[in-house]
Structures are given as C-alpha cells and as structure tokens.
Protein backbone atom coordinates (compact mmCIF):
# COMPACT_ATOMS: atom_id res chain seq x y z
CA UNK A 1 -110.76 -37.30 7.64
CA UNK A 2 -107.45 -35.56 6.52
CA UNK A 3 -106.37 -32.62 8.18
CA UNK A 4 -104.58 -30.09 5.96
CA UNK A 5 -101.34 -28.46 6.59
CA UNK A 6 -101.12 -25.18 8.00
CA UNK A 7 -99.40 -22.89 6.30
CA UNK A 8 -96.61 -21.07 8.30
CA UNK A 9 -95.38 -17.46 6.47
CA UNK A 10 -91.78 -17.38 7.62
CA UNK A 11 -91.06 -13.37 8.20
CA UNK A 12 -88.49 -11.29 6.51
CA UNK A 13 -86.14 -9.16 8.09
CA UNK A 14 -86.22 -5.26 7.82
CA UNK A 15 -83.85 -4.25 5.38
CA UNK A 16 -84.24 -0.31 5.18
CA UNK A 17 -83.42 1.43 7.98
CA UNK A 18 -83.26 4.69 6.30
CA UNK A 19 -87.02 4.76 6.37
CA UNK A 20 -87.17 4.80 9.91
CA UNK A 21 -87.87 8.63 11.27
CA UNK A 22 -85.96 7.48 14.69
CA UNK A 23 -82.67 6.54 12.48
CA UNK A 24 -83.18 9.90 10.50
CA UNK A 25 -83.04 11.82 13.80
CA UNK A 26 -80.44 10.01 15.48
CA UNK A 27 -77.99 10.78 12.10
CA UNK A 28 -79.22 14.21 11.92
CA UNK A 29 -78.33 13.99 16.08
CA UNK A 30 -75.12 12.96 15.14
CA UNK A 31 -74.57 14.97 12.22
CA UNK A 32 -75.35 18.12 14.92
CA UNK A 33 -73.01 16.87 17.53
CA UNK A 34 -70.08 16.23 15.06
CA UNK A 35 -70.75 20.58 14.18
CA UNK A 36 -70.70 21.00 18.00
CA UNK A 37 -67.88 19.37 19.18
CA UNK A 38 -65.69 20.97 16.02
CA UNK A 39 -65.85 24.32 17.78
CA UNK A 40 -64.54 22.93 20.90
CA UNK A 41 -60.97 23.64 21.55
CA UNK A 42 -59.06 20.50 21.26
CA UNK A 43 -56.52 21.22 23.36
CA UNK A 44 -56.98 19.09 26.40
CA UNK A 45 -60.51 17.89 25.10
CA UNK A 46 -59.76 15.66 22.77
CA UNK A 47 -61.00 12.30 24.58
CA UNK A 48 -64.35 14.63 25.24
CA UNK A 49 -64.67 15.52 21.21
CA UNK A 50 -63.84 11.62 20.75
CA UNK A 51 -66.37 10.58 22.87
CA UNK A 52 -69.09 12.74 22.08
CA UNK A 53 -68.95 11.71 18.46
CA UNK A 54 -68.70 8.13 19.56
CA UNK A 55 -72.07 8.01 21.45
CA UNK A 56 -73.32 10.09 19.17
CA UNK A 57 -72.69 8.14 15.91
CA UNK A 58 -73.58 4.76 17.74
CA UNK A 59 -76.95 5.74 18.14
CA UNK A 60 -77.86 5.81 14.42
CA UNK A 61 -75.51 2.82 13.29
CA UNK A 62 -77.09 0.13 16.43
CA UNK A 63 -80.39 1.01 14.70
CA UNK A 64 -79.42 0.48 11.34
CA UNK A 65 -77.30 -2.95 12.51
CA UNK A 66 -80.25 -3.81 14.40
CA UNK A 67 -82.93 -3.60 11.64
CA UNK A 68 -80.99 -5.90 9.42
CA UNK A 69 -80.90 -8.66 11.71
CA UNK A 70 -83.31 -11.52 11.64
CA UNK A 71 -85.19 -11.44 14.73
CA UNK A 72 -87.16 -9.01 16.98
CA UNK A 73 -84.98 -10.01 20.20
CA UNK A 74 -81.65 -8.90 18.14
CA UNK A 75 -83.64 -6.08 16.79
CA UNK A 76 -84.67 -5.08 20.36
CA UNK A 77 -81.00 -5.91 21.42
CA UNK A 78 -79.55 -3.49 19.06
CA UNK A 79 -82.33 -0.96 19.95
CA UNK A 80 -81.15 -1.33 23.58
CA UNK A 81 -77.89 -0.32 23.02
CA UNK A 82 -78.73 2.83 20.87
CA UNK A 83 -80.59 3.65 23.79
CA UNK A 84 -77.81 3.12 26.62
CA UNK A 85 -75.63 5.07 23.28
CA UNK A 86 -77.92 8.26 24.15
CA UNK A 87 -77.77 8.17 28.15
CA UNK A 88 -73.83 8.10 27.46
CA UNK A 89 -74.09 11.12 25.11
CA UNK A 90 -76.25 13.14 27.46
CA UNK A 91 -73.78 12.39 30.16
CA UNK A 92 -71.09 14.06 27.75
CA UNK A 93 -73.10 16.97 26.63
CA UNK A 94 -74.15 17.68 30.46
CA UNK A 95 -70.32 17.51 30.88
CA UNK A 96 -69.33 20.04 27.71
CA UNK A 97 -72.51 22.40 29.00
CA UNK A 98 -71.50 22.76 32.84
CA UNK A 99 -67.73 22.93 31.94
CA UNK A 100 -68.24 25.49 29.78
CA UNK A 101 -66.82 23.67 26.06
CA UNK A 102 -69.09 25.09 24.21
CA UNK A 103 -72.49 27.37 23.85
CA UNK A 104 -75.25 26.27 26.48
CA UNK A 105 -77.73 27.19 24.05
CA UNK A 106 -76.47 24.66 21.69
CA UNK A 107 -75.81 22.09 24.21
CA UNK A 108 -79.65 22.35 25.25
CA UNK A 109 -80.53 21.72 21.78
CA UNK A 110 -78.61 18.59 21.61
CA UNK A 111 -79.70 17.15 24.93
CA UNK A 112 -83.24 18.20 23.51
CA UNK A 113 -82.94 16.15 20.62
CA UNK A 114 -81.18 13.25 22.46
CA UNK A 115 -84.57 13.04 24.29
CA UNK A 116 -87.09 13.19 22.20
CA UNK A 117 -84.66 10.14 20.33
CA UNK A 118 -83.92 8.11 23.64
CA UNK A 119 -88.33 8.32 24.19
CA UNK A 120 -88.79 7.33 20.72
CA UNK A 121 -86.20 3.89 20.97
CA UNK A 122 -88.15 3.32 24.04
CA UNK A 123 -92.05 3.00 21.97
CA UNK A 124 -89.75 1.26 19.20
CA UNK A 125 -88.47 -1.54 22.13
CA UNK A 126 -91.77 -1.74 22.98
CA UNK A 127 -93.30 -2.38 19.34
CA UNK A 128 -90.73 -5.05 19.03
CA UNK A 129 -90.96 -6.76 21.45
CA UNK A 130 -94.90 -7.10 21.08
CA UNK A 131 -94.97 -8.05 17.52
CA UNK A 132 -94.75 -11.62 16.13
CA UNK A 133 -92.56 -10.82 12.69
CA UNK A 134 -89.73 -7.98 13.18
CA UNK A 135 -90.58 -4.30 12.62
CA UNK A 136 -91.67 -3.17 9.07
CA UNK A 137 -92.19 -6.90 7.48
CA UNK A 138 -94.62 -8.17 5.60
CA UNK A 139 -96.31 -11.29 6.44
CA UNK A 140 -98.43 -11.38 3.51
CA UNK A 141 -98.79 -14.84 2.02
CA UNK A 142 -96.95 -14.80 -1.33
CA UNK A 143 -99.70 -15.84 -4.57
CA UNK A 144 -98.20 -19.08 -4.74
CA UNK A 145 -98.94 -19.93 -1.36
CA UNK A 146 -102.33 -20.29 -1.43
C-alpha cells in the first residue's frame, strides 16, 4: 500500500499593513503628536520635540516593518517593539503634561490614544503568536494543488 504525500501550503507573508486599524491609529497617533509638539516652544525643548516624534513615529513604522516580514516570531518581534515605542512616548507626554509644554487637555488625549494602541499591540502579540501562518495570510490551497 502507497501512502500519498501530504501536501504542505507554505504561508505568505502580510504585505498590507495599511489595512490594519492598529497601524491606522498609531499614524493618526503620530500624525497628532507631530501637531502637538509644533506648538511647543523649542527653545530648550528641542531633544523633548525630537523625542516625542521619535516614539511616536516608531510605533506605526515597527508595525508596518513587522507585517512584511516572513514569520510570526519577527512579526511579533516588530510588534514588541512598537509596543516598548508607546511606553517611551507616554513617558514623554507624562513629561510635556506635568512640565507644563503644552495643553493638559491635549496631552490627555494623546496618552488616551497611546493606550487604547499599546492594548491593541498587546491582542495583536497575542494573535501572532497563536496562529500557525502570520497575520492576515491565506492558507488556501491554490487550484493546482489539488
């Protein structure tokens, strides 16, 4: 008796990153901070403005980097640091709001969003790591295959 061949569907990695709603807040995050931190005075705060637009940007950009890659552990990797990305940009908004750099209204906003971004990373991590193929792939046997 012959035993056939199983058939192994290799996965493909996540191209689009745009279509992720956790990389559309974190650039709309970013987006917001870069506003923020152009009405503080830059006078003495530049390595503050610089840093808050830093964290800020690497949020969205470590997700997009990390959904291109091949596998779930870089993915994850890559999701990791966008998350360490937003505990360093809370750390600088805390700063701007208690030192007074600009409206505490705003800065509660910000920190707000940061949040709700950091808790949403944290279910993506978790997805990731659970699934067998990377986020957002197909393993759908091509019609040839069969």
């Amino acid at each position: 008796m012959k035993l056939r061949e199983a058939r192994v569907v290799p996965c493909v990695a996540m191209q689009d990153f745009t279509r992720l709603e956790v990389w559309r807040l974190g650039h709309a995050l970013a987006l917001n901070v870069h506003r923020l931190s152009a009405s503080i005075p830059r006078q003495d705060n530049a390595g503050t403005i610089s840093q808050l637009r830093r964290a800020s940007t690497s949020i969205p950009a470590n997700i997009a980097e990390g959904a291109a890659k091949e596998s779930r552990k870089e993915f994850a990797r890559f999701i990791q640091i966008a998350i360490a990305s937003g505990s360093e940009l809370e750390n600088h908004l805390l700063f701007c709001r208690d030192a007074g750099m600009a409206p505490r209204a705003e800065v509660d906003s910000r920190l707000a969003e940061t949040t709700q971004i950091r808790r949403m990373l944290f279910g993506l991590l978790k997805r990731v790591r659970e699934q067998t193929c990377p986020v957002g792939v197909s393993s759908k046997p091509k019609p040839n295959d069969r």
